[in-house]
Protein backbone atom coordinates (compact mmCIF):
# COMPACT_ATOMS: atom_id res chain seq x y z
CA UNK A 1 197.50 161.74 12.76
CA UNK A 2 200.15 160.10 15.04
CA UNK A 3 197.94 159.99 18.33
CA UNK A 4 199.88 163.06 19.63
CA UNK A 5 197.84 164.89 22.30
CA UNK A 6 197.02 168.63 21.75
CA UNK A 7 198.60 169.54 24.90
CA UNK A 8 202.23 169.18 23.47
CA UNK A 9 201.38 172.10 22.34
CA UNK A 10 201.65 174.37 25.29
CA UNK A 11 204.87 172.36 26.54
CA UNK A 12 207.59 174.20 27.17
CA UNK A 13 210.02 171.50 26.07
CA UNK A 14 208.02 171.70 23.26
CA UNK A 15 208.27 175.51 22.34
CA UNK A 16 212.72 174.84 23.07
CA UNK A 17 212.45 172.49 20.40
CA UNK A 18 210.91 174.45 17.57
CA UNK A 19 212.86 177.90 18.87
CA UNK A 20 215.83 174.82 17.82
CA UNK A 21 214.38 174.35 14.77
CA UNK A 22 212.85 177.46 13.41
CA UNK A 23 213.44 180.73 15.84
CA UNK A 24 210.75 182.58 13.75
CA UNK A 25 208.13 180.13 14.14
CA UNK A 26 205.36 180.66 16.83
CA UNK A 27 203.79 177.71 17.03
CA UNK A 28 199.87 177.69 17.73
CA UNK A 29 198.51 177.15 20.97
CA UNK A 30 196.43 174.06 22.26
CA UNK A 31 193.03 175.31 21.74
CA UNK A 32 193.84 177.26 17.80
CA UNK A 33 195.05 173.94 17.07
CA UNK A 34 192.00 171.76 18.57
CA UNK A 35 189.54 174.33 17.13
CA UNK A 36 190.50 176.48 14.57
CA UNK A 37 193.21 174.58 12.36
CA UNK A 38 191.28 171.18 12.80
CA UNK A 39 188.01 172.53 12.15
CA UNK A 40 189.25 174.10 8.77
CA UNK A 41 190.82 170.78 7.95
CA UNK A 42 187.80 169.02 8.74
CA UNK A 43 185.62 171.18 6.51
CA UNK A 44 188.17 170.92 3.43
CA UNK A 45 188.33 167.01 3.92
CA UNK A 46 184.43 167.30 3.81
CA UNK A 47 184.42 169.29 0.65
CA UNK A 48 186.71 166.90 -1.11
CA UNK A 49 184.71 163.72 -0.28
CA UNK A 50 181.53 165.14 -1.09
CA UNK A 51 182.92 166.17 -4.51
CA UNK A 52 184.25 162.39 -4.35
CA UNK A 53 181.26 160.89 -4.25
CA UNK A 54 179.16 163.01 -6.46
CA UNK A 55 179.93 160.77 -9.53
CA UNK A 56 179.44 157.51 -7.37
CA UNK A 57 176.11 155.54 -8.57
CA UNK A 58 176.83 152.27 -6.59
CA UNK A 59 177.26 153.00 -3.11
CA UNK A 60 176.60 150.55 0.13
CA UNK A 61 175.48 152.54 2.82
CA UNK A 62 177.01 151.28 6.43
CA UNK A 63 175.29 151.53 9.46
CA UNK A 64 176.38 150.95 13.09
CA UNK A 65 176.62 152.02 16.90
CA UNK A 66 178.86 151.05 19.40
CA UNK A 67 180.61 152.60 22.72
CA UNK A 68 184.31 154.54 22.64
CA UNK A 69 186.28 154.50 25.71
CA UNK A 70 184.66 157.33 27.10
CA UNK A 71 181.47 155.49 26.96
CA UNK A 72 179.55 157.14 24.70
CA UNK A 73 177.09 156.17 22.24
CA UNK A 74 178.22 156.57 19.00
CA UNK A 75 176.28 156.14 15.18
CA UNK A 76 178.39 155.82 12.20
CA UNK A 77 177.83 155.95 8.91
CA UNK A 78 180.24 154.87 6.06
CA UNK A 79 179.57 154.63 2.10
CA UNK A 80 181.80 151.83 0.30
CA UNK A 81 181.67 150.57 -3.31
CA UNK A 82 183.95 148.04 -4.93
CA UNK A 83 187.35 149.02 -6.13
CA UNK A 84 186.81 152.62 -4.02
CA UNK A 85 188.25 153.54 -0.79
CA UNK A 86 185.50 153.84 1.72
CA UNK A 87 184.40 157.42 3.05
CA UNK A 88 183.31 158.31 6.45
CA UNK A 89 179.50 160.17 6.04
CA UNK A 90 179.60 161.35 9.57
CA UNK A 91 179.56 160.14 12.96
CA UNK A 92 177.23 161.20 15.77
CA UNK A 93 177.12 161.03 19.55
CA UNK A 94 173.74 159.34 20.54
CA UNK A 95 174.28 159.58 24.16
CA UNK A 96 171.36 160.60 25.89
CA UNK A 97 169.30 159.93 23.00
CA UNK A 98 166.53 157.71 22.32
CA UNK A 99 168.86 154.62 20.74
CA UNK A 100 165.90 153.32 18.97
CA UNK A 101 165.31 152.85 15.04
CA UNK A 102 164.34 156.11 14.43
CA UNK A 103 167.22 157.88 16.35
CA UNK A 104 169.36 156.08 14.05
CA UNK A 105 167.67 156.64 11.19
CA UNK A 106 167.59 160.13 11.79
CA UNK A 107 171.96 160.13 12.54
CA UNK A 108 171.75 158.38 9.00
CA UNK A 109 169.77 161.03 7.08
CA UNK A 110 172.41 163.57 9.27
CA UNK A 111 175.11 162.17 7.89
CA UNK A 112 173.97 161.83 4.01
CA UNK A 113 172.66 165.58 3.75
CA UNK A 114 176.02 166.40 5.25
CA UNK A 115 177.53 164.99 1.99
CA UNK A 116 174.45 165.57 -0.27
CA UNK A 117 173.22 162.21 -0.64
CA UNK A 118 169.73 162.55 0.90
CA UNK A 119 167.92 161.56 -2.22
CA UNK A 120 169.42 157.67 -1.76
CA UNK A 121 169.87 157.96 -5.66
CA UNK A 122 173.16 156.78 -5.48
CA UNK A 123 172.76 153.96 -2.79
CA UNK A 124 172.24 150.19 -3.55
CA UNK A 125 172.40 148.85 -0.62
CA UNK A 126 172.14 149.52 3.31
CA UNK A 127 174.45 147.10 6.00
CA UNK A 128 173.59 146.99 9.60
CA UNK A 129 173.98 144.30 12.24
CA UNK A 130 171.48 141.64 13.61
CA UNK A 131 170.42 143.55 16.83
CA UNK A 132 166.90 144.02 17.59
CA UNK A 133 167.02 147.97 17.38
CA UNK A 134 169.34 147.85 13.55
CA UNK A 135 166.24 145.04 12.29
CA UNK A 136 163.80 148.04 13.17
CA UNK A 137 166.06 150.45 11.33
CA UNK A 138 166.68 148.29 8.63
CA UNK A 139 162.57 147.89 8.04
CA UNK A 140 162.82 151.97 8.07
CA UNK A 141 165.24 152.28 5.72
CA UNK A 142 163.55 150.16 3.54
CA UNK A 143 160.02 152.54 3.82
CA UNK A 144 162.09 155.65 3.22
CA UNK A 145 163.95 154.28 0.27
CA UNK A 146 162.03 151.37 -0.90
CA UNK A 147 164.57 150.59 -4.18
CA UNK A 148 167.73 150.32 -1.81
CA UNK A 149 168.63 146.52 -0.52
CA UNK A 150 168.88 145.95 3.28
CA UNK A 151 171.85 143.93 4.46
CA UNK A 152 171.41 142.42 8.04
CA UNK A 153 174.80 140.45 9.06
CA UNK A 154 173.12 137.53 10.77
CA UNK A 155 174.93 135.46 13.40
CA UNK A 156 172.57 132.72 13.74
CA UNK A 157 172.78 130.12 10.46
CA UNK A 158 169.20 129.45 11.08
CA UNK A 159 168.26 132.99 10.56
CA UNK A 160 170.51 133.40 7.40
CA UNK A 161 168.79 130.34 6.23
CA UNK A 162 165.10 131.51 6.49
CA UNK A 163 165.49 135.00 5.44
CA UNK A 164 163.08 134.86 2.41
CA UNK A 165 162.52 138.83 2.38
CA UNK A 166 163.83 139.83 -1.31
CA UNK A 167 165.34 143.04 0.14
CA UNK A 168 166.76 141.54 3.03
CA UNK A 169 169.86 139.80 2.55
CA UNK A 170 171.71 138.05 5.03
CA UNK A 171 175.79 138.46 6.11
CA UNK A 172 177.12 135.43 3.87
CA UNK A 173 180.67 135.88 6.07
CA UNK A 174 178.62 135.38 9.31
CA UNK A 175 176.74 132.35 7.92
CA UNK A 176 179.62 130.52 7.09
CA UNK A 177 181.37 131.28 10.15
CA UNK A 178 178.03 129.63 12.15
CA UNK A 179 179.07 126.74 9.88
CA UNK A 180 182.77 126.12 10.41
CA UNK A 181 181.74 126.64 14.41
CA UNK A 182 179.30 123.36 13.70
CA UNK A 183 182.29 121.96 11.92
CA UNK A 184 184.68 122.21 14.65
CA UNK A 185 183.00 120.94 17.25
CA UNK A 186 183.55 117.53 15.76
CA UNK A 187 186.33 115.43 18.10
CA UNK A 188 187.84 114.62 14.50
CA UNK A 189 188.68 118.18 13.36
CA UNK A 190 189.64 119.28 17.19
CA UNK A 191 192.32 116.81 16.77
CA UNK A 192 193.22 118.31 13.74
CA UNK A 193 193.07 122.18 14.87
CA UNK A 194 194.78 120.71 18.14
CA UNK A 195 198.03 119.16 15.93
CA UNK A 196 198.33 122.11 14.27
CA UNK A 197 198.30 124.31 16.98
CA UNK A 198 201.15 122.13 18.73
CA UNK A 199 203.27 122.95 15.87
CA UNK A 200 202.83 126.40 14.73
CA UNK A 201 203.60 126.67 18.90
CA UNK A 202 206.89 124.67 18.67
CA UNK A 203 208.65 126.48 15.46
CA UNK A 204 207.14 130.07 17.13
CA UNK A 205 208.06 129.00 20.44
CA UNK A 206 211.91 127.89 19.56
CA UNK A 207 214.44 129.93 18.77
CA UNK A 208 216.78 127.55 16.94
CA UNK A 209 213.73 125.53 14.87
CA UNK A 210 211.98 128.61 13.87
CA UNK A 211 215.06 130.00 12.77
CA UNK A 212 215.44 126.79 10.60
CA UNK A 213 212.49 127.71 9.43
CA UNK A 214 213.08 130.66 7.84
CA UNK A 215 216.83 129.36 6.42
CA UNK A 216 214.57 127.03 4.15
CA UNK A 217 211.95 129.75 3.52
CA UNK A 218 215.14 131.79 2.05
CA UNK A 219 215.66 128.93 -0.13
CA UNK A 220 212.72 129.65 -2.42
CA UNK A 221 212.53 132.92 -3.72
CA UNK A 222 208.79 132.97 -3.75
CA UNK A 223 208.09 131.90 -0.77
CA UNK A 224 205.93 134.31 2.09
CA UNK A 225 207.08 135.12 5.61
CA UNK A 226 207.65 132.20 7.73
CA UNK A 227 206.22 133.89 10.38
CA UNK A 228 203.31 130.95 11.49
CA UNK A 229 199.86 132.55 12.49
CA UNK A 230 196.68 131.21 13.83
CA UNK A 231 195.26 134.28 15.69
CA UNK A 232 194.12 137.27 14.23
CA UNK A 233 190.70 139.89 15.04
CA UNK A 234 188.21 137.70 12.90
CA UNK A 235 187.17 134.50 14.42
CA UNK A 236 186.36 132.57 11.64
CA UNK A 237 189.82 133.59 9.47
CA UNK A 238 191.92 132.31 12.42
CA UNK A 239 191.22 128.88 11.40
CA UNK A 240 192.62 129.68 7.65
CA UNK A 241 195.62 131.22 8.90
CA UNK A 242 196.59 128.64 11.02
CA UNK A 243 195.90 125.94 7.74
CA UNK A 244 197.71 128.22 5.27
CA UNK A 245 200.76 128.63 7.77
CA UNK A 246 201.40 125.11 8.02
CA UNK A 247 200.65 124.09 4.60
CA UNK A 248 202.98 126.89 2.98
């Protein structure tokens, strides 16, 4: 849980320690702890969340693949639901494999017979993105369980626009982010974006002002963190940071 490699394990400043802290403790090698002690922990957190989502009747089924740093191909597959925290059906390593629609179709039905949802009686929905091979999957998803809506996050407005399939609904995040794009490529609201910019930079960039800053933010007792932002991981919510920031 804290990114610590296995290998600490067999350390012999390691073992000093815990002789330190406990002399009776014999702390388990590398490989008990990599195989034996995290595959029983895996298998109870598996138990639990399949118990957890037994009761569940509104569940959103999401879909996606992408590459780790070791460059593999990886499928996940994640159930969420409004007001729950989201649970992690399985992931699988596609490498090698055909990536097509029915590979990950087939990773899919993996991971919901792993927690006992094959049946798709408690799914409402299904998410994937816009590429070519998750629109395939998306059209077999829809065969195999023809009551559950397919979700395809668009990037293109034009596409979000002219999707007329009733169980095919478009990303309305990814729509509107086309949409501010359009909007900001108008010299007015560069100007705009370009002022504030200049002066989130000068109270972030300057010691003594930014520390002015935050001797009138203590002033109000409601007031957030001074702290200006106009960057963060999704595009279009950099833009609302940046107006928030200066406007509070």
């Amino acid at each position: 849980s804290t990114n610590v490699s296995f290998a600490v394990l067999d350390d012999w400043y390691f073992h000093q320690f815990m002789e330190s802290v406990r002399p009776t403790f014999v702390p388990p090698s590398r490989h008990v702890a990599s195989h034996s002690i995290m595959d029983a922990e895996v298998a109870r957190v598996e138990l639990e969340e399949r118990e957890c989502m037994k009761p569940r009747r509104c569940v959103t089924l999401l879909i996606n693949g992408w590459e780790d740093k070791l460059k593999r191909s990886i499928c996940g597959a994640v159930a969420g639901e409004v007001g729950e925290d989201p649970v992690v059906l399985g992931l699988q390593d596609m490498t090698g494999k055909r990536g097509d629609a029915n590979g990950y179709l087939a990773a899919a039905m993996t991971a919901l017979k792993r927690m006992e949802m094959e049946s798709g009686e408690n799914l409402i929905a299904c998410v994937t993105d816009d590429p070519t091979t998750m629109e395939a999957l998306g059209e077999e998803f829809k065969i195999k369980f023809p009551k559950i809506i397919v979700s395809t996050i668009c990037f293109e407005l034009e596409l979000s626009l002219t999707c007329h399939d009733p169980q095919t609904l478009p990303c309305f995040l990814h729509g509107l982010y086309t949409m501010l794009g359009h909007i900001c490529d108008y010299p007015a609201m560069r100007e705009i974006i370009s002022q504030g910019t200049r002066i989130i930079n000068f109270f972030n960039g300057s010691h003594y002002w930014g520390g002015q800053l935050d001797l009138e933010a203590e002033k109000d007792p409601e007031s957030p963190s001074r702290t200006l932002k106009q960057n963060c991981e999704s595009c279009w919510y950099a833009l609302a940071l940046q107006c928030l920031s200066i406007q509070e």
